[in-house]
Protein backbone atom coordinates (compact mmCIF):
# COMPACT_ATOMS: atom_id res chain seq x y z
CA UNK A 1 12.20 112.24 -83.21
CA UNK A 2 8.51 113.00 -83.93
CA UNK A 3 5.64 112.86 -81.39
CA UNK A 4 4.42 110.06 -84.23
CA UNK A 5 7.96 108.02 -83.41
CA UNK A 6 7.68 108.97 -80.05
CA UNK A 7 5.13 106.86 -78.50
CA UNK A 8 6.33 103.66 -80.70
CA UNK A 9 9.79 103.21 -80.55
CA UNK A 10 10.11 103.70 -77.23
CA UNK A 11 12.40 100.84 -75.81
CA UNK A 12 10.17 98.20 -74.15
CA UNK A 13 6.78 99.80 -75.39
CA UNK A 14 6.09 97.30 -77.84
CA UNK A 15 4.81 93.82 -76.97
CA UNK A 16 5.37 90.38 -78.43
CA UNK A 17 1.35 89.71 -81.02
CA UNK A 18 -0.08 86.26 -81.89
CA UNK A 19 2.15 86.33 -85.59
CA UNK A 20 5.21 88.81 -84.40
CA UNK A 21 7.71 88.73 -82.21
CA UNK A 22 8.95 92.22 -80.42
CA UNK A 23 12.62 92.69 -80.86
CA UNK A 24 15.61 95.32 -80.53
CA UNK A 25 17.10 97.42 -82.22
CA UNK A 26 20.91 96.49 -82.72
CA UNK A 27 22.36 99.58 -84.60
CA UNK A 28 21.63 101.69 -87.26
CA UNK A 29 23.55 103.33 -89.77
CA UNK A 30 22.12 106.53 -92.45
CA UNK A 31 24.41 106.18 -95.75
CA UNK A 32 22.70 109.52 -97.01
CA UNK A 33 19.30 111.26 -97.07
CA UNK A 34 18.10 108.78 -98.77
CA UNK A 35 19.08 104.91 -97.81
CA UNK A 36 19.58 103.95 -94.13
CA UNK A 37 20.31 99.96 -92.71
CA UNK A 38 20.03 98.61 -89.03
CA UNK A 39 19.76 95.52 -87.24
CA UNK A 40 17.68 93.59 -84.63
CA UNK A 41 18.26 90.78 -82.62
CA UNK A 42 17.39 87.45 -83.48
CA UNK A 43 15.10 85.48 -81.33
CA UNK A 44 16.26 82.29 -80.76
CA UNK A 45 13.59 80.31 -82.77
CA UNK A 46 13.48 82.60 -85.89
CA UNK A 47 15.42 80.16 -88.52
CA UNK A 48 15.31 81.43 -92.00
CA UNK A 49 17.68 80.48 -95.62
CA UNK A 50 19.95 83.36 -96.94
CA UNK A 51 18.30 85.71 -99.48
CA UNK A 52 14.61 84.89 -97.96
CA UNK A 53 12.31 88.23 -96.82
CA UNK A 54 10.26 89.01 -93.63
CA UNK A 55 7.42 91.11 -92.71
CA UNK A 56 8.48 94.00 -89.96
CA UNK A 57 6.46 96.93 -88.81
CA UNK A 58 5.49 99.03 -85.92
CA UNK A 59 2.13 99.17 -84.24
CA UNK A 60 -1.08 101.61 -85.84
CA UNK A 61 -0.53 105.02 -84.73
CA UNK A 62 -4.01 104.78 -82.79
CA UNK A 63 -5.35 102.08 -80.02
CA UNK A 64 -6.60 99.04 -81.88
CA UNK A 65 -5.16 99.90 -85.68
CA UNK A 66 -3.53 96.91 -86.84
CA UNK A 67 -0.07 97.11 -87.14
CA UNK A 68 1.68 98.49 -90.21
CA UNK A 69 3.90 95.87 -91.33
CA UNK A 70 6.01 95.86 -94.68
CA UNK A 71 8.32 92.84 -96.63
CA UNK A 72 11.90 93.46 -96.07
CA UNK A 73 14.66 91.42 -97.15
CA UNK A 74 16.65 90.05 -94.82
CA UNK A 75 20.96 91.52 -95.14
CA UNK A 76 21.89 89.09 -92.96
CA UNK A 77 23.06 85.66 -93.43
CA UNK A 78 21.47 82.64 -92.36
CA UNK A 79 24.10 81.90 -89.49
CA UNK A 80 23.83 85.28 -88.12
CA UNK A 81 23.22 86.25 -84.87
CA UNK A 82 21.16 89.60 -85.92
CA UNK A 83 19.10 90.44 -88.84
CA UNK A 84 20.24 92.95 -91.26
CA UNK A 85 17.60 95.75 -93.37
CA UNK A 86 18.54 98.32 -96.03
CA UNK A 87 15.72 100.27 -96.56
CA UNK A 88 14.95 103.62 -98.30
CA UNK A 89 14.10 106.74 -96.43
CA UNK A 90 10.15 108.07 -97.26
CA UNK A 91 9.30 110.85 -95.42
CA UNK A 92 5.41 110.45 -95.67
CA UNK A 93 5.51 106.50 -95.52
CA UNK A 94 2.92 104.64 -93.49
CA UNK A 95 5.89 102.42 -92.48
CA UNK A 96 10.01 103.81 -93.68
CA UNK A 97 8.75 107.45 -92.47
CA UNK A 98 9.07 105.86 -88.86
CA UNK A 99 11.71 103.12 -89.01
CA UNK A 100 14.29 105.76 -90.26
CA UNK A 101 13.71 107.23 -86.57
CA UNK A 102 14.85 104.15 -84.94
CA UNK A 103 17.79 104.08 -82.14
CA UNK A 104 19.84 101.38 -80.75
CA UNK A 105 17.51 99.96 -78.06
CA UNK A 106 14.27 101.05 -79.71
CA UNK A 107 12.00 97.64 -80.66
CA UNK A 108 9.98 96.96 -83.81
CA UNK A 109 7.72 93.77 -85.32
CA UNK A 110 9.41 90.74 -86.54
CA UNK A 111 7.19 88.42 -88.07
CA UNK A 112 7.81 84.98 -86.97
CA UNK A 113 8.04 83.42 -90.71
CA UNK A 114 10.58 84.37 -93.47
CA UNK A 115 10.00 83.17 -97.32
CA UNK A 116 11.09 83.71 -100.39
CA UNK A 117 12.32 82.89 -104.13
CA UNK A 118 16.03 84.20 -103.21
CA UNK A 119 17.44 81.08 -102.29
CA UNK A 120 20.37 78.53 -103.40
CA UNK A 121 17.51 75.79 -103.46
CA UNK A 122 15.80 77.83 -106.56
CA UNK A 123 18.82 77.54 -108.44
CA UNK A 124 20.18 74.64 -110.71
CA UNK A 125 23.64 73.67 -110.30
CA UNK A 126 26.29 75.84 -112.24
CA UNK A 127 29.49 76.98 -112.36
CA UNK A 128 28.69 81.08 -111.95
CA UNK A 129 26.01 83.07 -109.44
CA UNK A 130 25.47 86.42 -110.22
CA UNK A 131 23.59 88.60 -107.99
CA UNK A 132 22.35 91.72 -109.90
CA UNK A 133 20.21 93.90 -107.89
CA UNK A 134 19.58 97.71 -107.80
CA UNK A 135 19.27 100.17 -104.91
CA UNK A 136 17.97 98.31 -101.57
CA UNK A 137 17.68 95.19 -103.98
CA UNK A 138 21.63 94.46 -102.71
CA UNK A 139 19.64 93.26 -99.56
CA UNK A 140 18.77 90.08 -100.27
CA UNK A 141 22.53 89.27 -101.84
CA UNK A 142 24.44 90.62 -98.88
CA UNK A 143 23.05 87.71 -97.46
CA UNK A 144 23.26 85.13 -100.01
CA UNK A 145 27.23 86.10 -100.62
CA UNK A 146 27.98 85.78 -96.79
CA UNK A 147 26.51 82.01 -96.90
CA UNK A 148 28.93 79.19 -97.28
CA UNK A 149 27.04 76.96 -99.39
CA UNK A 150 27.38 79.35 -102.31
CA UNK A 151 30.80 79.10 -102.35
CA UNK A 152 30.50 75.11 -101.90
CA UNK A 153 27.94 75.49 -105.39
CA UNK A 154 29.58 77.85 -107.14
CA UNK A 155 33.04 78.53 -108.68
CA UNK A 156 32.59 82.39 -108.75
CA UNK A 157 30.09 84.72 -106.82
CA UNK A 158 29.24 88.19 -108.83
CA UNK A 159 27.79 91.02 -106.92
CA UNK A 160 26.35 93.66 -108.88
CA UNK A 161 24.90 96.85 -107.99
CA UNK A 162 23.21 99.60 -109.43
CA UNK A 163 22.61 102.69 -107.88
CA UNK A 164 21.74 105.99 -109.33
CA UNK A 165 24.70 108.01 -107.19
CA UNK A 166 28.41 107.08 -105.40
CA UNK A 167 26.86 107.22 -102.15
CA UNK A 168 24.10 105.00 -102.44
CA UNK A 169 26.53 101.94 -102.58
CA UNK A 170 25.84 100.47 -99.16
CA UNK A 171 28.39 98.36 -97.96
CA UNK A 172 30.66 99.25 -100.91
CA UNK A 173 33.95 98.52 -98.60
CA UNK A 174 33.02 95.59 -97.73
CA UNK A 175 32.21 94.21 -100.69
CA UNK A 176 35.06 95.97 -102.19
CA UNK A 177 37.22 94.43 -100.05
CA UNK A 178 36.28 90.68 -101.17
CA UNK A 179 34.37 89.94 -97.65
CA UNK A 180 37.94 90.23 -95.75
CA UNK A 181 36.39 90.53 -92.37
CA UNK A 182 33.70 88.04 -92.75
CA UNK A 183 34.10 85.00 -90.25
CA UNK A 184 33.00 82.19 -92.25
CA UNK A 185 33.92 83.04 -96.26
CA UNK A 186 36.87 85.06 -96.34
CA UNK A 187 38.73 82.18 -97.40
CA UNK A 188 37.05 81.68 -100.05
CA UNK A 189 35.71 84.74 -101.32
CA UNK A 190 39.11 85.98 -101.58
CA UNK A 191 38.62 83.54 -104.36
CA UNK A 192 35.75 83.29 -105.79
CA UNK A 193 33.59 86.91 -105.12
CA UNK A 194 33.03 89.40 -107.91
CA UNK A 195 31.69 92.84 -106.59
CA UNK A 196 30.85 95.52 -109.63
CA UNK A 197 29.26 98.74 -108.54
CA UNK A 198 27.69 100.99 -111.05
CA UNK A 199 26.36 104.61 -111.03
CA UNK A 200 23.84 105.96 -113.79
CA UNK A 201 23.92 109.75 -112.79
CA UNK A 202 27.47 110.38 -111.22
CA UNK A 203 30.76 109.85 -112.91
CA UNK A 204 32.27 106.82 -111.92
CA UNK A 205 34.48 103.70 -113.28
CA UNK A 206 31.40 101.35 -114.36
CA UNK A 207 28.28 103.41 -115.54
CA UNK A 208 25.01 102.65 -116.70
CA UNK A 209 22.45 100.49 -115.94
CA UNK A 210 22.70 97.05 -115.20
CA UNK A 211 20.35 95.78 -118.25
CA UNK A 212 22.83 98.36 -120.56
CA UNK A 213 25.64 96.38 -118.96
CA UNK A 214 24.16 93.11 -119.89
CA UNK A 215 23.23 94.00 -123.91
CA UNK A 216 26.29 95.65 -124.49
CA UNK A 217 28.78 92.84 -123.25
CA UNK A 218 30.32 95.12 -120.73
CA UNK A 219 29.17 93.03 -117.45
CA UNK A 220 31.40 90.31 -119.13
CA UNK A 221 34.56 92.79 -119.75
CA UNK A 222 34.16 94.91 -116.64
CA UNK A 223 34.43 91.37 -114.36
CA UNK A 224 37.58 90.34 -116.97
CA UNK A 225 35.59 87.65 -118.63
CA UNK A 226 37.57 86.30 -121.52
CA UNK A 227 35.08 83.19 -122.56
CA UNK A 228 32.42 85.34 -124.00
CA UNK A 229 30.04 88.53 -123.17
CA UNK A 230 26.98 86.98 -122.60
CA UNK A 231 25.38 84.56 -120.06
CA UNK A 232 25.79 80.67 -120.64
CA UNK A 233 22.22 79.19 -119.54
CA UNK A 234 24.79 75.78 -119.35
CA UNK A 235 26.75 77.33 -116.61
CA UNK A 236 25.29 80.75 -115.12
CA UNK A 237 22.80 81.29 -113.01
CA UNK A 238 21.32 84.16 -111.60
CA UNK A 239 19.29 86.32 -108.91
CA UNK A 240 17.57 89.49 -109.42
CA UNK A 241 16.58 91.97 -107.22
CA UNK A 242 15.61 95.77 -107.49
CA UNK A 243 12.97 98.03 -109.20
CA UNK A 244 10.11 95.86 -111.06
CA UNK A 245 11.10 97.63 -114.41
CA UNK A 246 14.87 95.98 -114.02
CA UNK A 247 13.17 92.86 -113.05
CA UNK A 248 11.41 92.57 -115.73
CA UNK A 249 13.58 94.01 -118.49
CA UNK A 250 16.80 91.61 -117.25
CA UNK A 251 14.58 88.73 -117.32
CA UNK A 252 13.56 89.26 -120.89
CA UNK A 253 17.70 89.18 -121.41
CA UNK A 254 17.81 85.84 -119.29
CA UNK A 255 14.94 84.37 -121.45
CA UNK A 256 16.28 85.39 -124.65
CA UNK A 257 20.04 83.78 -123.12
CA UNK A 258 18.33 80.72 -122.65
CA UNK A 259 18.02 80.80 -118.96
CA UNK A 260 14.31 79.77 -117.21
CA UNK A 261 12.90 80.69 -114.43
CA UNK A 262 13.17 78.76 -111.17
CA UNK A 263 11.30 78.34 -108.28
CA UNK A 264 11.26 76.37 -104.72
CA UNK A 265 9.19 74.00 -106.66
CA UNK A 266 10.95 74.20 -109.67
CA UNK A 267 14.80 74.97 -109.87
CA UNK A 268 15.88 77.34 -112.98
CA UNK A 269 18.21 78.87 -113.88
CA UNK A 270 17.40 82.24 -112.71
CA UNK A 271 15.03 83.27 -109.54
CA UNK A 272 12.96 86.75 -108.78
CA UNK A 273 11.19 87.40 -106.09
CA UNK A 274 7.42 87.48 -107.44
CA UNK A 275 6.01 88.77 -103.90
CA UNK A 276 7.86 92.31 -104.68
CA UNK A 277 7.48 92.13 -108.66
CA UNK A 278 3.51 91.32 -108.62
């Protein structure tokens, strides 16, 4: 740990601020060099809907900077008893060059309001959720497809994920596995959930990226669609989460499908998050 980590994340050494509460470390868990999750306790009055993001941070590295806080989205979902991050590893960030020092025990900032586009509420009713996000833009939809009331909307639940290599597919076993272990959805995910993992610069069963996917028909195939290879703005709706240039270029495929954008406000049928695109 650095001298910088050092006098931060020392267990205790951070106290509760006016808009942040001070919380612990659960776990953490490095995937590779490059993409690292971990968890923190939830205080008892945080309340927040699956898919939404928070702030988190760690005080200034001087006396009286401000703190250095960030937007995360949160893994978890909303009945959990811990929150969830996936976040990259940056060696010279303000922010990621520190958290990827955390230990079990160490505390952080939690900011004591979540919000976000990422939510069930965004969405109008349908009969298929997909959840395409790249890199840590799985976040949001770890949570989202660990929630109950997407099952209780939806007939199917599509995870997909797009990573550039093998080993950036966090939580590939789980999802792999249809949710098996999960408390609340097994049931029915054993159902209803679609996981499709693809890789853009490593060999692997589904490659290419996830807007290639979507022109070419292939997101229908590879998920054993036999009603058609495109999306059905009567019957599909959709999250996206990832890199702005994805965002942006699979939106312009929604629009063109027919899909609109929702909002809290407004449901669509398709949400973004527009705090992390603009």
């Amino acid at each position: 740990m650095t001298a910088q980590t050092e006098t931060v994340n020392a267990a205790g050494s951070i106290p509760d601020h006016p808009s942040h509460n001070s919380v612990a470390v659960r776990w953490v868990r490095h995937w590779n060099d490059r993409l690292f999750s971990f968890a923190v306790d939830r205080p008892a009055s945080f309340r927040f809907r699956s898919g939404e993001f928070v702030m988190i941070g760690l005080p200034g590295l001087a006396d009286g900077d401000r703190p250095v806080m960030r937007a995360y989205s949160i893994a978890s979902p909303s009945w959990s008893d811990e929150l969830e991050f996936l976040s990259i590893k940056v060696a010279d960030g303000p922010l990621t060059g520190r958290l990827q020092a955390l230990a079990e025990g160490d505390r952080i900032y939690l900011a004591r309001k979540p919000t976000g586009t990422l939510v069930l509420d965004a969405l109008l009713p349908g009969r298929r959720l997909f959840l395409l996000g790249t890199g840590t833009g799985l976040a949001p939809f770890l949570s989202v497809a660990r929630d109950p009331d997407a099952y209780a909307q939806f007939e199917q639940v599509v995870v997909v994920h797009g990573v550039r290599q093998v080993s950036d597919l966090a939580w590939r076993e789980m999802l792999a596995a249809n949710l098996a272990d999960d408390p609340l959805v097994s049931e029915e995910a054993a159902a209803k959930f679609r996981y499709l993992p693809a890789v853009t610069r490593e060999a692997f069963a589904t490659q290419g990226r996830i807007t290639d996917l979507i022109r070419e028909g292939r997101l229908f195939t590879e998920l054993g669609d036999a009603t058609g290879t495109a999306f059905d703005p009567e019957q599909d709706r959709v999250m996206l989460c990832g890199s702005t240039p994805m965002i942006r270029e699979t939106a312009a495929l929604l629009d063109e499908a027919g899909l609109t954008e929702g909002s809290n406000a407004k449901p669509g049928g398709y949400v973004i998050e527009r705090a992390f695109v603009d």
